[in-house]
Structures are given as C-alpha cells and as structure tokens.
Protein backbone atom coordinates (compact mmCIF):
# COMPACT_ATOMS: atom_id res chain seq x y z
CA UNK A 1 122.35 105.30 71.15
CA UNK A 2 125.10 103.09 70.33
CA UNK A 3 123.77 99.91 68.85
CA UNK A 4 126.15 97.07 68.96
CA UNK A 5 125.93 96.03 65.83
CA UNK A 6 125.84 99.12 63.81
CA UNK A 7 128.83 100.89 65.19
CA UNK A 8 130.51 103.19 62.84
CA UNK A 9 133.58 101.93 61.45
CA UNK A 10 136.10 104.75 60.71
CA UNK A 11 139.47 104.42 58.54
CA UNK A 12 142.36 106.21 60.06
CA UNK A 13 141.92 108.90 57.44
CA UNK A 14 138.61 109.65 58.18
CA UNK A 15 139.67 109.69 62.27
CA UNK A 16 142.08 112.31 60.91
CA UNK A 17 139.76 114.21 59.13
CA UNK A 18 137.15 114.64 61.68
CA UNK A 19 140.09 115.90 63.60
CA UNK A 20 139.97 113.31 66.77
CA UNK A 21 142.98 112.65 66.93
CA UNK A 22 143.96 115.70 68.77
CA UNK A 23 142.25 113.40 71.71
CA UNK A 24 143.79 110.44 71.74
CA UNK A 25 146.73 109.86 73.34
CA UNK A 26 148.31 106.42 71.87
CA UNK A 27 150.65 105.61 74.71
CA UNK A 28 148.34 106.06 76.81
CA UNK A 29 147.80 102.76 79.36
CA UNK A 30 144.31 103.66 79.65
CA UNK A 31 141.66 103.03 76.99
CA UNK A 32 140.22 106.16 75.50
CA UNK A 33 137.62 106.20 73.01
CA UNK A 34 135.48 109.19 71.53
CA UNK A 35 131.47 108.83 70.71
CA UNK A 36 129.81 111.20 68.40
CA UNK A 37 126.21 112.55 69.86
CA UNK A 38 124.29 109.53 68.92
CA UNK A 39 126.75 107.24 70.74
CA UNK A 40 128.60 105.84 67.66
CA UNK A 41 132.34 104.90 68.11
CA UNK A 42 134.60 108.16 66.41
CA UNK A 43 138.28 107.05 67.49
CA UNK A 44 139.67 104.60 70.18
CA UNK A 45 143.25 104.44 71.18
CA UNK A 46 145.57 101.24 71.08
CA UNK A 47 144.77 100.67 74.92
CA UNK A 48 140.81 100.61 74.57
CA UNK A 49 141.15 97.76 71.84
CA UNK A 50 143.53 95.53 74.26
CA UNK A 51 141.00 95.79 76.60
CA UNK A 52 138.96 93.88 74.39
CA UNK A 53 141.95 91.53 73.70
CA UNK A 54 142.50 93.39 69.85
CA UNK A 55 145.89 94.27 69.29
CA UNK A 56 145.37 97.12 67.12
CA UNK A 57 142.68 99.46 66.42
CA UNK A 58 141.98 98.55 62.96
CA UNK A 59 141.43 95.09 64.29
CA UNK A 60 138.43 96.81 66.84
CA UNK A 61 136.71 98.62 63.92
CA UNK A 62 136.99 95.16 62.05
CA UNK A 63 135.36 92.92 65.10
CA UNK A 64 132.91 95.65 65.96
CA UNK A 65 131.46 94.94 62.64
CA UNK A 66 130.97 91.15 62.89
CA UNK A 67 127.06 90.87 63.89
CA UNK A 68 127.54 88.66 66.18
CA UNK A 69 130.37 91.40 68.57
CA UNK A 70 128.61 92.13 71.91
CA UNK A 71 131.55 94.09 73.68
CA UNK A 72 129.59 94.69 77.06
CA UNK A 73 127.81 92.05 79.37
CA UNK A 74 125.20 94.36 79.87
CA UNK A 75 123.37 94.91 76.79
CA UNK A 76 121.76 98.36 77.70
CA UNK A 77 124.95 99.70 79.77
CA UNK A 78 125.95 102.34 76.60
CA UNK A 79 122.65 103.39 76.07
CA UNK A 80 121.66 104.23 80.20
CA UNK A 81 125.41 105.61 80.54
CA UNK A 82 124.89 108.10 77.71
CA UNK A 83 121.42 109.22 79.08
CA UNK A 84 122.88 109.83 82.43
CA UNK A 85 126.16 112.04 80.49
CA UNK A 86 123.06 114.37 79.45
CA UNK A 87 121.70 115.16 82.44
CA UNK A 88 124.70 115.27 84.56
CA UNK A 89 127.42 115.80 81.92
CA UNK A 90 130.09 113.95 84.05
CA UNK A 91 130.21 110.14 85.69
CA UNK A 92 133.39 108.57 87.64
CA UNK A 93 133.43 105.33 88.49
CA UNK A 94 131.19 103.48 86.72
CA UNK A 95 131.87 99.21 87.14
CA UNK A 96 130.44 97.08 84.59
CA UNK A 97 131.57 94.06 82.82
CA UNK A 98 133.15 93.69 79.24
CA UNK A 99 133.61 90.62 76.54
CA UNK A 100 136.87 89.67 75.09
CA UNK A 101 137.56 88.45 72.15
CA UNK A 102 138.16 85.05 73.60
CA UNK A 103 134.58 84.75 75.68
CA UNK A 104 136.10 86.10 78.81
CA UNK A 105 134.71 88.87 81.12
CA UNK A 106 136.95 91.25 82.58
CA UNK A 107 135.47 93.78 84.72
CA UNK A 108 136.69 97.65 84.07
CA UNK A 109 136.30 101.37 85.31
CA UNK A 110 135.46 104.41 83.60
CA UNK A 111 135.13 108.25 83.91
CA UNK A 112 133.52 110.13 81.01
CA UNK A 113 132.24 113.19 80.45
CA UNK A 114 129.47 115.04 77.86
CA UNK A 115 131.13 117.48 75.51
CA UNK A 116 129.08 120.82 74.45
CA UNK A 117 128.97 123.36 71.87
CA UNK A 118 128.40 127.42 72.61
CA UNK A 119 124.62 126.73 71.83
CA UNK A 120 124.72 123.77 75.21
CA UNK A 121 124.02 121.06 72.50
CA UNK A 122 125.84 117.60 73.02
CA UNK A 123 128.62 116.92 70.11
CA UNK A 124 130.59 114.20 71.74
CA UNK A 125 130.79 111.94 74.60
CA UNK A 126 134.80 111.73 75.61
CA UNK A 127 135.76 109.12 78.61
CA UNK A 128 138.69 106.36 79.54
CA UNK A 129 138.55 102.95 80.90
CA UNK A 130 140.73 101.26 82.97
CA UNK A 131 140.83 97.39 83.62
CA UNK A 132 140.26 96.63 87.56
CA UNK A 133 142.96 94.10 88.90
CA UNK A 134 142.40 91.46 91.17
CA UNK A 135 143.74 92.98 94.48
CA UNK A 136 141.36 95.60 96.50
CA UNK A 137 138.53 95.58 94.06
CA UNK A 138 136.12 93.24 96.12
CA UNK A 139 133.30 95.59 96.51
CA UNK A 140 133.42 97.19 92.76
CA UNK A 141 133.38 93.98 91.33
CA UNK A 142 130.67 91.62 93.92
CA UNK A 143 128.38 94.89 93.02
CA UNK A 144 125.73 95.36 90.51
CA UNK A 145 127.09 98.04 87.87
CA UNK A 146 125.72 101.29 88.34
CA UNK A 147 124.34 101.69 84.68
CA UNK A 148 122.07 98.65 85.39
CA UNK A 149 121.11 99.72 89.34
CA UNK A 150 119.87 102.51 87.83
CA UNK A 151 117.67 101.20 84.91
CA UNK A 152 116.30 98.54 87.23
CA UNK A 153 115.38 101.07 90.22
CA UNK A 154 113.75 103.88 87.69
CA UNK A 155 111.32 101.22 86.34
CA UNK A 156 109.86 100.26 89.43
CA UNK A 157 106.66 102.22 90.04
CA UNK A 158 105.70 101.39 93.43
CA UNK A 159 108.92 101.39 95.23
CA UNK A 160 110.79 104.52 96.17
CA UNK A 161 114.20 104.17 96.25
CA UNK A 162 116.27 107.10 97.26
CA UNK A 163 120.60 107.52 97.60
CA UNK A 164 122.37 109.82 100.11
CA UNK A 165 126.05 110.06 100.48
CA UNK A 166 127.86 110.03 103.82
CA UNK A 167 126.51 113.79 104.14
CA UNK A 168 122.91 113.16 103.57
CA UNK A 169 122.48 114.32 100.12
CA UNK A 170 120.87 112.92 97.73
CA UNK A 171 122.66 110.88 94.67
CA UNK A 172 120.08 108.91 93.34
CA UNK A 173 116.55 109.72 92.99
CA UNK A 174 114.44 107.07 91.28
CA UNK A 175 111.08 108.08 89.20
CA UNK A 176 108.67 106.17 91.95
CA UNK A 177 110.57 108.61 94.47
CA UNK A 178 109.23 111.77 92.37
CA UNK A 179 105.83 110.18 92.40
CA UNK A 180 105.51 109.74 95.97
CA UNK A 181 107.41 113.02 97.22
CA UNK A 182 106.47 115.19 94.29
CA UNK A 183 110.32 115.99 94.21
CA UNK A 184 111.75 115.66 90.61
CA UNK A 185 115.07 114.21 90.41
CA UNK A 186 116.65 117.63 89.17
CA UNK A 187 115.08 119.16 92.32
CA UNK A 188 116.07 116.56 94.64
CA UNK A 189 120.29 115.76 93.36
CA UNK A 190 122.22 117.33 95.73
CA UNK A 191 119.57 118.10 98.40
CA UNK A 192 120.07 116.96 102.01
CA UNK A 193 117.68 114.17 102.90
CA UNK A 194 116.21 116.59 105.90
CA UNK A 195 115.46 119.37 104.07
CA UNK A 196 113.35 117.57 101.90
CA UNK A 197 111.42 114.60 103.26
CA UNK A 198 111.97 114.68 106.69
CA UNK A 199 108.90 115.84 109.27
CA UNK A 200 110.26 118.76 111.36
CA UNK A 201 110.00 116.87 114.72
CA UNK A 202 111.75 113.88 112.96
CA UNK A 203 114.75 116.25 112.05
CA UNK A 204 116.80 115.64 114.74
CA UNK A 205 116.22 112.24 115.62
CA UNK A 206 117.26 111.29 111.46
CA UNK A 207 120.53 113.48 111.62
CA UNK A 208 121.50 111.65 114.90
CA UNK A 209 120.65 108.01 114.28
CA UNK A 210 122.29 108.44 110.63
CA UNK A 211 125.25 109.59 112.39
CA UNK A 212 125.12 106.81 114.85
CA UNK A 213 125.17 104.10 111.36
CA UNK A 214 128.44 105.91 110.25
CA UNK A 215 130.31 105.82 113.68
CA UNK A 216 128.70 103.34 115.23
CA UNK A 217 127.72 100.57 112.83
CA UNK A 218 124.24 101.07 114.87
CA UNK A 219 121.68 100.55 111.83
CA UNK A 220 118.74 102.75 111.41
CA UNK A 221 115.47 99.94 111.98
CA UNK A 222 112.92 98.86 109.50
CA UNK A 223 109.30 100.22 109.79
CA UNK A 224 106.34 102.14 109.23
CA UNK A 225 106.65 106.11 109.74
CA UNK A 226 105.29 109.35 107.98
CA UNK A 227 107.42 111.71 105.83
CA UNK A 228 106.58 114.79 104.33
CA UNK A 229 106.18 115.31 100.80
CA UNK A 230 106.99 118.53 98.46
CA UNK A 231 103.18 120.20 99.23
CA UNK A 232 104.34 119.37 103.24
CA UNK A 233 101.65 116.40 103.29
CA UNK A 234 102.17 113.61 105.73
CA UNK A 235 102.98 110.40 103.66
CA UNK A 236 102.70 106.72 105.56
CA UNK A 237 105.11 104.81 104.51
CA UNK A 238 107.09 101.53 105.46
CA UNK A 239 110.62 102.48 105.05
CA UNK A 240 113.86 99.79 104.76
CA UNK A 241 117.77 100.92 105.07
CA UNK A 242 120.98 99.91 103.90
CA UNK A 243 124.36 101.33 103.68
CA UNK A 244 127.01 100.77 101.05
CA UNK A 245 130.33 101.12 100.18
CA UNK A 246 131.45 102.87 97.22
CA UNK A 247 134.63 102.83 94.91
CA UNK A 248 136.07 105.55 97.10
CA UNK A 249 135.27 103.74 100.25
CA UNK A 250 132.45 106.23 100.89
CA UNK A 251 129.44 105.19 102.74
CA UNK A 252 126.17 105.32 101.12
CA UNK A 253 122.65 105.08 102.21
CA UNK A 254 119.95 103.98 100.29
CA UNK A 255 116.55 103.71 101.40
CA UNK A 256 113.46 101.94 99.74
CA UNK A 257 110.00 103.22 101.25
CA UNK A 258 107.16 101.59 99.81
CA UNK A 259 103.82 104.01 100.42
CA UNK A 260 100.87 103.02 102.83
CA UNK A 261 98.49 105.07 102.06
CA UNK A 262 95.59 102.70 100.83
CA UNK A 263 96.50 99.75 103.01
CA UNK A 264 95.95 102.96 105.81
CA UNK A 265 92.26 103.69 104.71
CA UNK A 266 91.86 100.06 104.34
CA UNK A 267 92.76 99.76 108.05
CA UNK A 268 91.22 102.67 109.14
CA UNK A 269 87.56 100.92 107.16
CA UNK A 270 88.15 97.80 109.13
CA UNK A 271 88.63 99.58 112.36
CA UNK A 272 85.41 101.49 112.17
CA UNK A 273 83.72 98.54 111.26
CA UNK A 274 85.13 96.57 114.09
CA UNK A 275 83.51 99.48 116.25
CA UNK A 276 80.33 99.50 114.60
CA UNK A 277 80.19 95.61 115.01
CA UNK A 278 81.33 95.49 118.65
CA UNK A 279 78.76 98.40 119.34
CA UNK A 280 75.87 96.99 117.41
CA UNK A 281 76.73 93.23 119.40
CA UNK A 282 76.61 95.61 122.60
CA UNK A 283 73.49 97.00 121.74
CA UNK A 284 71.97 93.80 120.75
CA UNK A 285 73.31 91.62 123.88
CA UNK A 286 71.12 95.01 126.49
CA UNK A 287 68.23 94.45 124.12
CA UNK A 288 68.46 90.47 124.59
CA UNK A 289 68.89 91.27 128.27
CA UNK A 290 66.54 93.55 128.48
CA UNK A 291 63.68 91.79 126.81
CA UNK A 292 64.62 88.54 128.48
CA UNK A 293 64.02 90.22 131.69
CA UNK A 294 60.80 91.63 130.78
CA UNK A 295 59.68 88.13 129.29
CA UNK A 296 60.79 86.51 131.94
CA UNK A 297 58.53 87.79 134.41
CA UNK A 298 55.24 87.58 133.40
CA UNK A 299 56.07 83.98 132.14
CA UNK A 300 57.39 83.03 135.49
CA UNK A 301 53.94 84.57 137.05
CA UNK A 302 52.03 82.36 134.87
CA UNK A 303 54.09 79.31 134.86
CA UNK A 304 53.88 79.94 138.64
CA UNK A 305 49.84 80.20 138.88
CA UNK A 306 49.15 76.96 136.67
CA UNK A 307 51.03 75.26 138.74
CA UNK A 308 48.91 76.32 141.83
CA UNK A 309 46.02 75.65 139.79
CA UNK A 310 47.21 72.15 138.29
CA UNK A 311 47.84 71.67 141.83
CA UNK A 312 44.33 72.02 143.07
CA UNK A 313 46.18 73.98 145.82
CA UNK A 314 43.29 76.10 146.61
CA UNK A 315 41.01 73.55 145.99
CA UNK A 316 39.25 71.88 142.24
CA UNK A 317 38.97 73.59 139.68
CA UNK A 318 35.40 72.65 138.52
CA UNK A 319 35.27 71.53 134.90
CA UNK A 320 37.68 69.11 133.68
CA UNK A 321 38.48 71.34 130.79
CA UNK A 322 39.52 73.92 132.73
CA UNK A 323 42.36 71.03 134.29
CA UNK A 324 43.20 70.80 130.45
CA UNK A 325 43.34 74.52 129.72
CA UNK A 326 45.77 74.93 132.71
CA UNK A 327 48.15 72.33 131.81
CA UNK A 328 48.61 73.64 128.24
CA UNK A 329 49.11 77.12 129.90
CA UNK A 330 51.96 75.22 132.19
CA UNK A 331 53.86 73.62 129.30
CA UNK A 332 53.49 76.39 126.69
CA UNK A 333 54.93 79.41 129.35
CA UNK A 334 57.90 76.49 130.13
CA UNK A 335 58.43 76.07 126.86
CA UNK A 336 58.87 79.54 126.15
CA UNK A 337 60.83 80.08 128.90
CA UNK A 338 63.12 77.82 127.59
CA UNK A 339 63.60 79.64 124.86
CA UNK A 340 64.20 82.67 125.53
CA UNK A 341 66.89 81.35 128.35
CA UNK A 342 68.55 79.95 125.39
CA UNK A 343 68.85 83.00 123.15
CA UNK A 344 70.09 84.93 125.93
CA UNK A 345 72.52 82.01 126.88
CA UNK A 346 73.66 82.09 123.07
CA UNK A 347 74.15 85.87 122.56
CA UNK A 348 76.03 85.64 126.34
CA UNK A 349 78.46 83.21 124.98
CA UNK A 350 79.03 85.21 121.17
CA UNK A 351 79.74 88.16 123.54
CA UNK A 352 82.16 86.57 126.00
CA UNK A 353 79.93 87.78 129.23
CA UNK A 354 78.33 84.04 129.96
CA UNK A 355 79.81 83.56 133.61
CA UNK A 356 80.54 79.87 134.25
CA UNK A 357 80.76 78.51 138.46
CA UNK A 358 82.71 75.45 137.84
CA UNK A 359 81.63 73.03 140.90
CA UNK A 360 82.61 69.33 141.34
CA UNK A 361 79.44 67.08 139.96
CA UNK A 362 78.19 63.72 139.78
CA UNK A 363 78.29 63.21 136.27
CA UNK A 364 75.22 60.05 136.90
CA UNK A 365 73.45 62.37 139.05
CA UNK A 366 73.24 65.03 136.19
CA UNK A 367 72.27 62.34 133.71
CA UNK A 368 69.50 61.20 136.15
CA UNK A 369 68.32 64.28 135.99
CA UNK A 370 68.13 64.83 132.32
CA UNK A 371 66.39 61.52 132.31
CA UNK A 372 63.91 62.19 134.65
CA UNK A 373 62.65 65.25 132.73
CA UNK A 374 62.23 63.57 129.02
CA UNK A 375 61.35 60.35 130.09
CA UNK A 376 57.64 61.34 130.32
CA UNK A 377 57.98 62.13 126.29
CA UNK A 378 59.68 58.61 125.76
CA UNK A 379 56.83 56.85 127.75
CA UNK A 380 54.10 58.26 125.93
CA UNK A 381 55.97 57.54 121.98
CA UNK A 382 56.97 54.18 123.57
CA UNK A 383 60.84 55.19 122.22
CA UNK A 384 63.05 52.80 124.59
CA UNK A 385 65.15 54.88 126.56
CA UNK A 386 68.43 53.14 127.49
CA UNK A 387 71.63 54.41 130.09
CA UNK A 388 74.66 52.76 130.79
CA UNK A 389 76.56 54.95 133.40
CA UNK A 390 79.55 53.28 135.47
CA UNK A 391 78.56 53.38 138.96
CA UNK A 392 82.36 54.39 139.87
CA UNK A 393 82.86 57.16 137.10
CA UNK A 394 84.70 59.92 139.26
CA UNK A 395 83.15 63.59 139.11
CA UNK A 396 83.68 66.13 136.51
CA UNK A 397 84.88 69.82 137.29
CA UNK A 398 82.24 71.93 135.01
CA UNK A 399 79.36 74.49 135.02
CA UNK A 400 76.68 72.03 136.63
CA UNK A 401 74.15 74.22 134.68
CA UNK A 402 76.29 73.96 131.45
CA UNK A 403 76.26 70.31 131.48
CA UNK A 404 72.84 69.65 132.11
CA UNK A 405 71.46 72.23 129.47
CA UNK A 406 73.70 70.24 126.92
CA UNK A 407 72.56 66.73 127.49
CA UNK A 408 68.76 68.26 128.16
CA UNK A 409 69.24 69.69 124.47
CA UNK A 410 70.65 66.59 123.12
CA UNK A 411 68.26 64.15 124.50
CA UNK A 412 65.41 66.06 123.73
CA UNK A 413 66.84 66.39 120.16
CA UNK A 414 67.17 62.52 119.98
CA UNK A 415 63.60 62.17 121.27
CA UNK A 416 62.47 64.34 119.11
CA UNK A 417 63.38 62.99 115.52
CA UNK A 418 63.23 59.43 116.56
CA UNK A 419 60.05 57.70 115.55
CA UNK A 420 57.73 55.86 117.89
CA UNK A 421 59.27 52.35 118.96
CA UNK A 422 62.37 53.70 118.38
CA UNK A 423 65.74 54.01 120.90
CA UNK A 424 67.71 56.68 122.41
CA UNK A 425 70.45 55.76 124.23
CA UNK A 426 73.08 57.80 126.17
CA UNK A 427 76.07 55.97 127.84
CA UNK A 428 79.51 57.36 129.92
CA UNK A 429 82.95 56.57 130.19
CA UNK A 430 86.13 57.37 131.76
CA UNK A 431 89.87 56.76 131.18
CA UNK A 432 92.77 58.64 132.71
CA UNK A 433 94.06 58.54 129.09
CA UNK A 434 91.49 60.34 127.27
CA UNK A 435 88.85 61.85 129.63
CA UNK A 436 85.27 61.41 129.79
CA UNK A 437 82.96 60.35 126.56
CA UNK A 438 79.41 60.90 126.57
CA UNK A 439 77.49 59.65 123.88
CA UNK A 440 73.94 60.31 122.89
CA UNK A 441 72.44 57.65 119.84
CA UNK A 442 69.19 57.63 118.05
CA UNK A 443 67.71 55.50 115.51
CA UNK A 444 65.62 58.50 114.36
CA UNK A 445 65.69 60.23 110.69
CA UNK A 446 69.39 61.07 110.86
CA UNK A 447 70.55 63.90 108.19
CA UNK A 448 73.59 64.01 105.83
CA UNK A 449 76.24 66.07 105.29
CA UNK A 450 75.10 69.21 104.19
CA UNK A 451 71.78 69.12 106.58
CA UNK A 452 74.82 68.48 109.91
CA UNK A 453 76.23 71.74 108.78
CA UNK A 454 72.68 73.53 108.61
CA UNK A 455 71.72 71.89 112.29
CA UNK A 456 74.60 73.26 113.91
CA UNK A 457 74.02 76.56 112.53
CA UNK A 458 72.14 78.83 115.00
CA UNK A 459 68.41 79.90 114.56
CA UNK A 460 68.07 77.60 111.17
CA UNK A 461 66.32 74.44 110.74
CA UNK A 462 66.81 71.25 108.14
CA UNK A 463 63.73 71.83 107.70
CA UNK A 464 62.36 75.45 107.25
CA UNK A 465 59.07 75.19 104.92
CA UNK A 466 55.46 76.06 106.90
CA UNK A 467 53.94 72.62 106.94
CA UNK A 468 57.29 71.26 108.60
CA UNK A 469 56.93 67.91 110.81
CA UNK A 470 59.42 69.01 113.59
CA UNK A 471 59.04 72.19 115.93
CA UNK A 472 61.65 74.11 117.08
CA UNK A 473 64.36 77.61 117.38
CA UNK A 474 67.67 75.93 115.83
CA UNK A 475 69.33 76.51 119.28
CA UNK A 476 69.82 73.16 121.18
CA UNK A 477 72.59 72.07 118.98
CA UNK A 478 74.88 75.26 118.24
CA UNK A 479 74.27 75.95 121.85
CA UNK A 480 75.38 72.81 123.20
CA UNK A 481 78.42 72.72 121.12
CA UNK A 482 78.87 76.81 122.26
CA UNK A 483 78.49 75.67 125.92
CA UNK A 484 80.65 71.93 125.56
CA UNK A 485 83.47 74.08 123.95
CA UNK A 486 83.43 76.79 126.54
CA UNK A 487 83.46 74.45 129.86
CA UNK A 488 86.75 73.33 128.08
CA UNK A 489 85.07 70.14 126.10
CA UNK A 490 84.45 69.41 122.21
CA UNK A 491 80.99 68.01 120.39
CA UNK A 492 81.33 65.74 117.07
CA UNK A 493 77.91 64.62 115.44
CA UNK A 494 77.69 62.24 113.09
CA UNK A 495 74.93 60.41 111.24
CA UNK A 496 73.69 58.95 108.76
CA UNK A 497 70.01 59.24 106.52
CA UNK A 498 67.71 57.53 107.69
CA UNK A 499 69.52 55.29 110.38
CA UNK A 500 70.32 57.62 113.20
CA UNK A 501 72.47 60.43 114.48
CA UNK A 502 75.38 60.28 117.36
CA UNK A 503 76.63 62.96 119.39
CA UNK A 504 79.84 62.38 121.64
CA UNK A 505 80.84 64.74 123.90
CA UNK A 506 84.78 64.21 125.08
CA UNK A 507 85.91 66.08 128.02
CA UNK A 508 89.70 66.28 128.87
CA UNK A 509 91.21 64.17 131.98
CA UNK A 510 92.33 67.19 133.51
CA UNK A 511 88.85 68.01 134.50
CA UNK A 512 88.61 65.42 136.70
CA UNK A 513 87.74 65.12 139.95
C-alpha cells in the first residue's frame, strides 16, 4: 500500500534503470505516474508534479519525503484504489481531492489500470490524472469520491447497498449485500438486478417502474417488500431508492435494503399473542357471563323469599330468631349480588361490550337515591351525613344506572372508612364553563400516595392481611372511575393520612341538559 510518508524516492538514474521511462511521456498535459506492486511511487512525469504545484519532478520526490506531505485529502484513497485495480484491473473516473503545496485542494480525475505478468501476478499499477476545471464539473465535484463511497458502504454490516447502471446491472455490490443475498460480489458485477434478486412475479413490475424513473422522472417508492436470495428464499426487507448521475451523465441506481427478518418474527410473536389475549379475554368475559347468570338466580330466589318472609307476608314467623336469621339471609344474598353485578360490569367495560342508554336525569333525584340507601348505615355509626345540591342544577345526559352505581360506590366507600361521629359529605355544581362537579368528602382514615394507586387498582385492597378491619372486593373505586370515564366524565381522588379522602367527579358542559 502506498504509505504517505514512506514513498520511494527514485533518482533519475535509477527511473532509467528500472526502465520506466519507456512510460512516461514528458509533454504530456496529463499527469502520469507509475506504482510498483506495493503501491510505491516508480516515475511521475513533469505534469503529475504541477498538479501538486512542484515544478519539477525532482522537487516531488523531495516533498514526498518531508513527513509531514499528505498529497491526497483522503487519507485511505491510494490504498482502496489499489485494492479495487486487483480485482477489476481497470477504473475510469475516479474524483477525489488532492493537496498542493500551498494548502489548497484541487479536485482531479483519473483512469488507471493493473499491469500483469505471464504468471497473472500484479507488477505495476500505471494510470493519469487530469485536473477538473471549474465549468461542467458540478456533479463530480458536490459528490463523495468513489474510493471513499466504497470503503464507507463495504463496512456497514447491516445495510445492503447495491449499484445498477442505466441497464440494470450491477456496479457495486457491498459485503452486507453478499450477506443478505448470498451473492458474492464477483458473482453479482455485471448481473442484471432481475436475474438475481428479483421474485418472479415482481419481474415485470421492477423492469417497468425502473424504466418509468429513467423516462419519466417517476421514482420507484420507499417500503417493505420480499426479494429472493441466491438459495431462492423469500427475504423481507425495507428497501430505499435513489438515482445518480455519473461523470458520463449516466444514470445510476442505488438501492439500500435493510433486512426484516427478526423485526418479522417479532411481529408475527406479538400478533399471536394479541390473539391468544383477545381469545383468552373472550373466554373469560362467557365464563363471567355465564357464571353471573347462574349466580344470579338462585340469589335472586333467595333474596326474593326473605323478603316475603321479613315481610310476614304469609303471616309471623314464630321465633324471633328466625326474624334475625332471615334478615341476615336478605343482606348477605344482596350483598353478593352486588358483587358479582360488579365483576361482570368490570370485565364488560375491559372488553368494550358494557352497553350504556344515555337518558336525561335529575342529577338531585339520583343523589336522593344514593342517600336513601346508605343513610340507614350513617344512622346507626352516627357519621353526619351532609348534601348540598342546587335546587336549579339542570339535568345531565348519562347512563342513569352508571351514575348511580358510581356515587352508590363512593358513598358507601366514604361510609365505610370514616369512623363513628365522623362526616361524609357530597355536594353539586354547575357552570356552563366547566360542567358539573360532584364531590364526595370524608373525614375517615384517608391513605397516601402509594395506598391511592393500590385502591384504584381492581380486585386489591390497602389492606390485604387476614385479620383486616375493612371488608370488601377492590371494585367500587376502579369501577367507578371505569364507568365515570366511559359516560364521557373523569374521577380525581385525593387525600390525605389520617384526615380524609375526596373524590370529584367533573362532567363536561356538553352533557347537559
């Protein structure tokens, strides 16, 4: 390889000698030079040192000497150019940049060619350079030199990059485009681009639409598609296009595919465990269904009879434990009911099959109604239960069974982990600026941050050890919030340790009435 800094320095003699001069041609206006097999400088005309800005070719042996001469602005451009001379023995119009002596760059042209011996062995690389002017030399010169395109492209790994000319044969062949077609690059120069990776049914459509970019200017699209490989495997890959000029004024395309294979099996994974999930949350919402009916039933037959009984309907029971007996029957089925309407409700909404029948309803009549139920349970902890409910607030447009599940759950929630002689209130307002606000405030235990996150969790508790204080599913809150967000509302709970916990449900203006 030719290191800058060691080039061979020749006297005139020893040019002589080595009989190299027979090459040169010193009137030349071109710059000629002559490299032994290793790349070392052998003989250089009078042009090739002017290029440089040397007047004489003793004065390029001397400056070629000095450790500090870098004749090319890209450092590996003698090196790459000489390793593409052995495989293809011949190169015409390369573009790079050169130093002068005086720190400027001009950029210049070469053709070279690989000389042989009988045996096929390299003795000699032979080429001249000309200097590019300043008129018609745009694209040469705004372009990346070839040497370099090269080096850059064949030591990416993952990104196939592949040249045709205006024919469809290949010109460049990069080494991640032998890993991903199998094709080496030997194999591949000089092949047409359907002939080798092309899908038989794509054939066609590839000849056309190329030939539609050359007369056309209509460019071939970005995207994913499958190509065949050397063994005739389909290959995913996303595939990208462009189309250059060369020095001739040649079109060239080069594509850059970029393989899909593992990002396919990772979508393909995801997929089938999208299925499996939506099949398994199918199965699971039947068996909810299913067992909810079956539940349902017999509870509704029981809650049904201790009501007749706790009625006296038929006339006394007898015993005044039997009066007992039948009123724990009545609350226990109801409270079972309750729950088991709730997990069905919940697994409705996570499945996106809970029907809603919007109506137009009296947001005080719906809190009167929540009140009615749990004030029993305030009157007998002596928790005040307070309401403040504008007599003129206009109706709401919502699920009338929606609403009055949430503020049931809420409420009872408040009641619940508020301590005798404590307060629960719940109050409403309206403004056609921001909609309606209900708010639900304890004075009970109140939790902190991490315990609000656990609470709105479904089917945990705050508290989940045997002996805990506080019965219950997990369900009023996360089902509240499920329900408040899908009748078009929002839930925000805040609270505090041991001072209390608010809830404020805020539904839009636009809902009402």
């Amino acid at each position: 390889m030719l290191a800058i800094n060691e080039i061979k320095s020749l006297t005139p003699e020893k040019v002589s000698t080595n009989g190299s001069c027979e090459s040169l041609v010193n009137n030349c206006p071109y710059g000629m030079y002559r490299a032994d097999s290793d790349g070392y400088f052998s003989a250089v005309n009078p042009s090739y040192a002017q290029l440089f800005g040397l007047n004489t070719v003793e004065e390029f042996y001397q400056y070629i000497q000095s450790p500090d001469c870098q004749l090319y602005t890209d450092p590996d451009l003698r090196k790459n150019l000489y390793n593409q001379l052995k495989q293809q023995n011949q190169l015409s119009q390369i573009v790079y940049q050169i130093y002068r002596i005086d720190g400027t760059t001009r950029w210049v042209k070469e053709h070279c060619i690989a000389l042989r011996d009988t045996h096929g062995s390299i003795i000699a690389f032979e080429g001249y350079v000309e200097p590019m002017g300043n008129q018609g030399d745009t694209i040469e010169t705004s372009s990346l030199p070839e040497a370099r395109f090269r080096a850059i492209f064949d030591q990416i790994e993952n990104i196939a990059v592949q040249g045709y000319d205006h024919n469809r044969q290949v010109i460049y062949w990069n080494n991640a485009s032998t890993k991903l077609y199998g094709y080496t690059e030997n194999e591949a120069l000089g092949e047409k681009l359907e002939d080798l990776i092309i899908p038989d049914e794509m054939r066609n459509h590839v000849i056309t639409v190329h030939q539609d970019w050359l007369a056309k200017n209509i460019p071939i699209p970005s995207g994913e598609m499958s190509l065949r490989n050397k063994n005739g495997d389909q290959i995913p890959v996303y595939s990208s296009h462009v189309m250059l000029l060369n020095s001739h004024q040649e079109h060239e395309m080069y594509c850059i595919d970029v393989e899909l294979t593992e990002i396919k099996k990772v979508e393909r994974a995801l997929r089938i465990a999208k299925e499996h999930a939506e099949s398994a949350n199918m199965a699971k919402t039947a068996f909810l269904s299913a067992m909810t009916h079956e539940l349902r039933t017999p509870l509704n037959a029981i809650i049904g009879f201790s009501e007749v009984m706790e009625q006296k309907i038929f006339g006394d029971l007898g015993h005044p434990r039997y009066r007992e007996y039948v009123s724990d029957i009545h609350n226990s089925g109801s409270h079972l009911l309750g729950i088991i309407n709730d997990i069905l409700d919940l697994s409705m909404i996570e499945s996106g099959e809970l029907n809603l029948k919007k109506t137009d309803v009296c947001l005080r009549t719906a809190i009167a109604h929540t009140l009615q139920i749990t004030q029993r349970k305030a009157i007998n902890t002596g928790i005040s239960l307070q309401t403040n409910v504008p007599k003129d607030i206009p109706r709401i447009h919502i699920d009338e069974r929606s609403l009055k599940q949430i503020l049931l759950n809420l409420l009872s929630n408040a009641l619940k982990f508020t301590d005798n002689q404590g307060r629960v209130t719940i109050t409403a307002t309206y403004s056609l600026k921001d909609g309606f606000h209900i708010r639900i405030e304890d004075t009970g235990i109140g939790m902190n941050e991490a315990e609000i996150r656990i609470a709105l969790r479904p089917f945990t508790q705050v508290d989940n050890s045997i002996e805990r204080k506080y019965e219950g599913t997990g369900l009023g809150l996360p089902l509240s919030r499920s329900l408040t967000v899908i009748n078009g509302g929002n839930l925000k709970l805040t609270s505090v340790k041991g001072k209390g916990t608010t809830v404020v449900l805020h539904f839009p203006a636009d809902m009402t009435v």
